[in-house]
C-alpha atoms as a PDB file:
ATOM      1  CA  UNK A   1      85.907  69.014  26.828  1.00  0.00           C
ATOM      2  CA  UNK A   2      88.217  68.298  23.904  1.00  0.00           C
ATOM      3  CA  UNK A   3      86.674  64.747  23.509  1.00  0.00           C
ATOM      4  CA  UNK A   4      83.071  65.982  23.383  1.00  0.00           C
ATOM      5  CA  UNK A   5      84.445  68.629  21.046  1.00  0.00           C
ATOM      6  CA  UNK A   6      85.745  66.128  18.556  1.00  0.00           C
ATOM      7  CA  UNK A   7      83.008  63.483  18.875  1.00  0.00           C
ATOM      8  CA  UNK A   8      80.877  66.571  17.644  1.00  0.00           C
ATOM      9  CA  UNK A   9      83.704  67.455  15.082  1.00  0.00           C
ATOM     10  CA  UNK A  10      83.396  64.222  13.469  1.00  0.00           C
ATOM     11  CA  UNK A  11      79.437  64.398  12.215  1.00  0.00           C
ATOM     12  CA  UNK A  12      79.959  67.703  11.118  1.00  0.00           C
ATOM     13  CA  UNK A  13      83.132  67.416   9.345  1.00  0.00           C
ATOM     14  CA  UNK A  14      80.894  64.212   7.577  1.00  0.00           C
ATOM     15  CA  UNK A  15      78.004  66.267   7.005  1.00  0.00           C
ATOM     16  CA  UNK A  16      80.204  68.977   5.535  1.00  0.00           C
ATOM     17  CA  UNK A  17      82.212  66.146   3.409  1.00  0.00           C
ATOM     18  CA  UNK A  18      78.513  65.053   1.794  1.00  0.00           C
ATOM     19  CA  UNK A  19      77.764  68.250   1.180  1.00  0.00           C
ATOM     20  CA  UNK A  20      80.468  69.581  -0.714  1.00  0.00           C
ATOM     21  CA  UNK A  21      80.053  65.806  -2.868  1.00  0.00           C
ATOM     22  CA  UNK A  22      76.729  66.539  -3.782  1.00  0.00           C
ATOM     23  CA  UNK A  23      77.570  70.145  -4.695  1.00  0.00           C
ATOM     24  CA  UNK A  24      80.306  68.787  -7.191  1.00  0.00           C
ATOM     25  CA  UNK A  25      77.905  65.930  -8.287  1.00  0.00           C
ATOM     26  CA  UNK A  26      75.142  69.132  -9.187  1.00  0.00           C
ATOM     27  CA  UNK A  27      78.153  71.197 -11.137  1.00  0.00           C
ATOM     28  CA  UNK A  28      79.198  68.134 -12.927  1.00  0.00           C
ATOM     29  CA  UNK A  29      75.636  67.491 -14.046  1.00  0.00           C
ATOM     30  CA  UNK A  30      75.098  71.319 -14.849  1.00  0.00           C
ATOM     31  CA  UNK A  31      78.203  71.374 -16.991  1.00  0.00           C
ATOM     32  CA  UNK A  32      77.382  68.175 -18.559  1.00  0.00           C
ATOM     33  CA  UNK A  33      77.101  69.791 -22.470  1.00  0.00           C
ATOM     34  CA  UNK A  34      79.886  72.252 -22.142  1.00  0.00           C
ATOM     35  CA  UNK A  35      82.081  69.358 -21.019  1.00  0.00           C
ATOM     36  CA  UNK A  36      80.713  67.522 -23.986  1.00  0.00           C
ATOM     37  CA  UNK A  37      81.279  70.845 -26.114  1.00  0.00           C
ATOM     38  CA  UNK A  38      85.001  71.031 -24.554  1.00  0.00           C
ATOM     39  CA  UNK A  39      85.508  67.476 -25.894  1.00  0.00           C
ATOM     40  CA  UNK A  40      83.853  68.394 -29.560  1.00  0.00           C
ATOM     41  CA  UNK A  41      86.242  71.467 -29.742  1.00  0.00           C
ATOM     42  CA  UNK A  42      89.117  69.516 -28.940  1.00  0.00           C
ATOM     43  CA  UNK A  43      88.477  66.868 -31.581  1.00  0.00           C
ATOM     44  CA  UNK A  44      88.097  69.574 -33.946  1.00  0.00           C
ATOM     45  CA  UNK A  45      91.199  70.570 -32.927  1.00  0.00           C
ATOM     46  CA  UNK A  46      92.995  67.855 -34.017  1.00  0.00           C
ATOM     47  CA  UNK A  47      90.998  67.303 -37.091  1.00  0.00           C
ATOM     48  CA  UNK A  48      92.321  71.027 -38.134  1.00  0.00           C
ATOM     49  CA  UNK A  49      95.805  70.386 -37.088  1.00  0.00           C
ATOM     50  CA  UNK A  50      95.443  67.471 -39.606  1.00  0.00           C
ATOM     51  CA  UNK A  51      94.205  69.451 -42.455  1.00  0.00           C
ATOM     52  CA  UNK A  52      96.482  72.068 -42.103  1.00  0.00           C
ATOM     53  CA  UNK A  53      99.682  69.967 -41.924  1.00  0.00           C
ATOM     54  CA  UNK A  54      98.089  68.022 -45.156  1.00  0.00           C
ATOM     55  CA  UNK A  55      97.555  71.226 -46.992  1.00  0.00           C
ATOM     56  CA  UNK A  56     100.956  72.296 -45.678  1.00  0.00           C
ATOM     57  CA  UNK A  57     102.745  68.654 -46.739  1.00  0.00           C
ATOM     58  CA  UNK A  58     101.043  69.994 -50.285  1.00  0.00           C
ATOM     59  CA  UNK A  59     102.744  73.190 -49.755  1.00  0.00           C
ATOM     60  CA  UNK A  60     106.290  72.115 -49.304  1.00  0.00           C
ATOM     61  CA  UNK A  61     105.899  69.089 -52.150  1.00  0.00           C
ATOM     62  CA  UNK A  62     106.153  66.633 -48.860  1.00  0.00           C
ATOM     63  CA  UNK A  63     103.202  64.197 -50.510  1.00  0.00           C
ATOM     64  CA  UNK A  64     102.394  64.277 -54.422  1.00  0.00           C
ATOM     65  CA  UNK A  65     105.379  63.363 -57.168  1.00  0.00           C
ATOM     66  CA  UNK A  66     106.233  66.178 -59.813  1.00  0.00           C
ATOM     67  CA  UNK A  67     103.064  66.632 -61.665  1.00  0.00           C
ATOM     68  CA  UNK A  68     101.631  67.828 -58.537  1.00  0.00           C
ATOM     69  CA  UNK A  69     104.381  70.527 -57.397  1.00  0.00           C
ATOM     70  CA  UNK A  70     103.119  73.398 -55.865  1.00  0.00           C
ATOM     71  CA  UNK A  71     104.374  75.131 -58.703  1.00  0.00           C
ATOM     72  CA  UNK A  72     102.575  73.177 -61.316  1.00  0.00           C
ATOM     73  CA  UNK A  73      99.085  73.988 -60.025  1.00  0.00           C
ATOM     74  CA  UNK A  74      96.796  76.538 -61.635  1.00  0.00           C
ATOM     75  CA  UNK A  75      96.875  79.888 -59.111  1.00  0.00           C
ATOM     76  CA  UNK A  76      93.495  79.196 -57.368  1.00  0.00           C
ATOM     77  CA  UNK A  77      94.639  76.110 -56.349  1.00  0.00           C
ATOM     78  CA  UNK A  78      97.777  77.519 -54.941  1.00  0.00           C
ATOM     79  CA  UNK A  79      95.346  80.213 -53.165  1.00  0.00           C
ATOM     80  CA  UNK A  80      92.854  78.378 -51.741  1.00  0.00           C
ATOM     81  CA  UNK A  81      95.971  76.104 -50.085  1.00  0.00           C
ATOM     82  CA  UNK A  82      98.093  78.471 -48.870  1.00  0.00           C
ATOM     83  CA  UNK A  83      94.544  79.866 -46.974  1.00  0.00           C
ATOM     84  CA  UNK A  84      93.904  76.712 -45.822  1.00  0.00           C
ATOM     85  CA  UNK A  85      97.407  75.857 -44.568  1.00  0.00           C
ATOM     86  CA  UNK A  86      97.066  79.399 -42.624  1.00  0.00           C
ATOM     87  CA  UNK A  87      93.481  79.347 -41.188  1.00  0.00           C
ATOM     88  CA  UNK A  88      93.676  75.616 -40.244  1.00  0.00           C
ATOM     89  CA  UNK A  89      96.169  75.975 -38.116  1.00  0.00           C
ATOM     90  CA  UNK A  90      95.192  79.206 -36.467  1.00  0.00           C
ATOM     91  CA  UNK A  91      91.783  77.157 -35.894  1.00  0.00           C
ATOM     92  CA  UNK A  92      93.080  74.195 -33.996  1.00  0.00           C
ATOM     93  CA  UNK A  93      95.156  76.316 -31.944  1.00  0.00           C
ATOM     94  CA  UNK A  94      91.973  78.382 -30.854  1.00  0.00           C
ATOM     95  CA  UNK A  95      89.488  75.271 -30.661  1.00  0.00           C
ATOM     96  CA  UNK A  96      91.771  73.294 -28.179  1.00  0.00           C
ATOM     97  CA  UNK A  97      92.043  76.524 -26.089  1.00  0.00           C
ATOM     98  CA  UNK A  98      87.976  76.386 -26.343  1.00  0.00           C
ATOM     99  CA  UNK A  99      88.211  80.360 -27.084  1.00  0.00           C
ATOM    100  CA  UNK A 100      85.211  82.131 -29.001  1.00  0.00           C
ATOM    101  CA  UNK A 101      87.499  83.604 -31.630  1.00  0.00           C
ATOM    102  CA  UNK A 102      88.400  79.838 -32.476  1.00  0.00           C
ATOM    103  CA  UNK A 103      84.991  78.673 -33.343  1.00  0.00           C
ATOM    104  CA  UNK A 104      84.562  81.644 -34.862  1.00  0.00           C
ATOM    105  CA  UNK A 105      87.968  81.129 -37.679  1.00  0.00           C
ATOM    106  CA  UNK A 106      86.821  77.169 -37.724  1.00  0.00           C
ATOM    107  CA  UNK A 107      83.234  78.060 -38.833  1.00  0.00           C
ATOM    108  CA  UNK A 108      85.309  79.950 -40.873  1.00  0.00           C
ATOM    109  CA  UNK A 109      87.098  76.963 -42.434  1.00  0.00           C
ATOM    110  CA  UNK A 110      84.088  75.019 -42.612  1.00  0.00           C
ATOM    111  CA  UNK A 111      81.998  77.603 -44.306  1.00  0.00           C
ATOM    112  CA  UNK A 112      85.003  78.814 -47.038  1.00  0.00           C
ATOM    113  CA  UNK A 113      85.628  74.540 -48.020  1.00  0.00           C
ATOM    114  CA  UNK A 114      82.258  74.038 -48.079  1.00  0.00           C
ATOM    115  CA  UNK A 115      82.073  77.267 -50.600  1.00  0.00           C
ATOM    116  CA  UNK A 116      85.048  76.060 -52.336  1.00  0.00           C
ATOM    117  CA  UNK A 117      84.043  72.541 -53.665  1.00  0.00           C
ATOM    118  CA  UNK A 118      80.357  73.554 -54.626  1.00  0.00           C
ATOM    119  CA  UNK A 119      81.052  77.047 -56.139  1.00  0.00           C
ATOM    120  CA  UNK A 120      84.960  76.873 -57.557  1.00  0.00           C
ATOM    121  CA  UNK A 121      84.862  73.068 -58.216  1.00  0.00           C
ATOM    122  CA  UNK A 122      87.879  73.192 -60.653  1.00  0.00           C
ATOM    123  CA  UNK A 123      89.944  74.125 -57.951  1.00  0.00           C
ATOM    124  CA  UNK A 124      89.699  70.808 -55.652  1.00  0.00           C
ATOM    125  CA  UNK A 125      87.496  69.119 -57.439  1.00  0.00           C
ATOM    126  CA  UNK A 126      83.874  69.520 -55.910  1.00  0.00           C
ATOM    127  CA  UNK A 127      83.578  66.731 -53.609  1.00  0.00           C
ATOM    128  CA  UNK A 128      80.068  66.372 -52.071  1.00  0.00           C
ATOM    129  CA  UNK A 129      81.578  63.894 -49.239  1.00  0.00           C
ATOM    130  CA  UNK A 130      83.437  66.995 -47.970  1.00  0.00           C
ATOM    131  CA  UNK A 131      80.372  69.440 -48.014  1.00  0.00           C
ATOM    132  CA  UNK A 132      78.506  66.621 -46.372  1.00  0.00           C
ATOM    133  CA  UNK A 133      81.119  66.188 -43.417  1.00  0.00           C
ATOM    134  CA  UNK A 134      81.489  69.818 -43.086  1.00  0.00           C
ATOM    135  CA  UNK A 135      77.751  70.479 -42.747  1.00  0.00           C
ATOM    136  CA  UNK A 136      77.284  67.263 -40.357  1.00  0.00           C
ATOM    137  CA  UNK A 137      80.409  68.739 -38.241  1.00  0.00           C
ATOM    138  CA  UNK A 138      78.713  72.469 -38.114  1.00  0.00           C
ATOM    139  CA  UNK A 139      75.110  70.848 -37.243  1.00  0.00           C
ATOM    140  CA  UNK A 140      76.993  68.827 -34.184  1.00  0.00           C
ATOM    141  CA  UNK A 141      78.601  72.040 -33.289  1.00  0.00           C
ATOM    142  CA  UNK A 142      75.899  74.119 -33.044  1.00  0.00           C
ATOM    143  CA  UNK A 143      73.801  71.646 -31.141  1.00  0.00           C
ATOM    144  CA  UNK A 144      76.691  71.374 -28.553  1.00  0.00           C
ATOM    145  CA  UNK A 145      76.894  75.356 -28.373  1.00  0.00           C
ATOM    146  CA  UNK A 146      72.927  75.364 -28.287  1.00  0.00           C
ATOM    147  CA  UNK A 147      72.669  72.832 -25.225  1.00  0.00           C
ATOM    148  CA  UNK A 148      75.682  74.385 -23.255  1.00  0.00           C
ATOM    149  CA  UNK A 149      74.106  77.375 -23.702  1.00  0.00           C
ATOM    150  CA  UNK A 150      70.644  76.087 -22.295  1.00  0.00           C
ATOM    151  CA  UNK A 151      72.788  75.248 -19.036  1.00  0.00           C
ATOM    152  CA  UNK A 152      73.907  78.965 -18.128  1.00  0.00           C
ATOM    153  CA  UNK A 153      70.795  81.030 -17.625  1.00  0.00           C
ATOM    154  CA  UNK A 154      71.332  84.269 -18.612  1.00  0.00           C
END
């Protein structure tokens, strides 16, 4: 009785193994954008973690000679940094957790430095490159968020 009992075992332990592989196979293709989305945020991440420590560096007089102390700058300028060097930060660390408030304080960034070159361009300048890259990065964002969205019916 035991060997009929595992001959039988065998086909349906098999049967059970494909199943659960073809269950995982549909979830992975179900989750395909908010793995892609995951990825994106994480990037981000990085990217803000990299802005922040630059505006930071700026902060402490680690890059620039004297004529570009912290001191030495006009008070928007010294403003607008210090905000950056805050809310940069805070942003990576909530984008590489992939939390909602995270997006929210990088659209955040994105939006104020976008708002910052084209309306107050004395204080870094007005580069168009950076409103360019900012509005490409929010455009990819919200198509991620739109097509991970489209996987999880309501």
């Amino acid at each position: 009785m035991s060997k009929t009992s595992s001959r039988e075992q065998i086909p349906r332990d098999q049967a059970m193994s494909v199943a659960r592989s073809s269950t995982a196979q549909t979830e992975a293709d179900e989750n395909l954008w908010t793995r892609r989305l995951v990825v994106f945020l994480r990037a981000m991440a990085v990217l803000s973690l990299a802005v922040g420590l630059y505006h930071w560096a700026q902060l402490t007089g680690f890059i620039g000679g004297e004529d570009d102390a912290f001191e030495n700058q006009m008070v928007a300028w010294q403003a607008a940094t210090i905000y950056f060097a805050v809310i940069e930060l805070v942003a990576a660390v909530g984008l590489w957790l992939a939390t909602p408030w995270g997006a929210v304080v990088w659209l955040t960034t994105v939006v104020s430095m976008a708002v910052v070159e084209l309306m107050f361009p004395a204080i870094y300048g007005g580069n168009l490159i950076v409103v360019g890259l900012e509005t490409a990065l929010l455009t990819a964002y919200l198509a991620l968020a739109w097509m991970a969205a489209r996987e999880r019916p309501p």
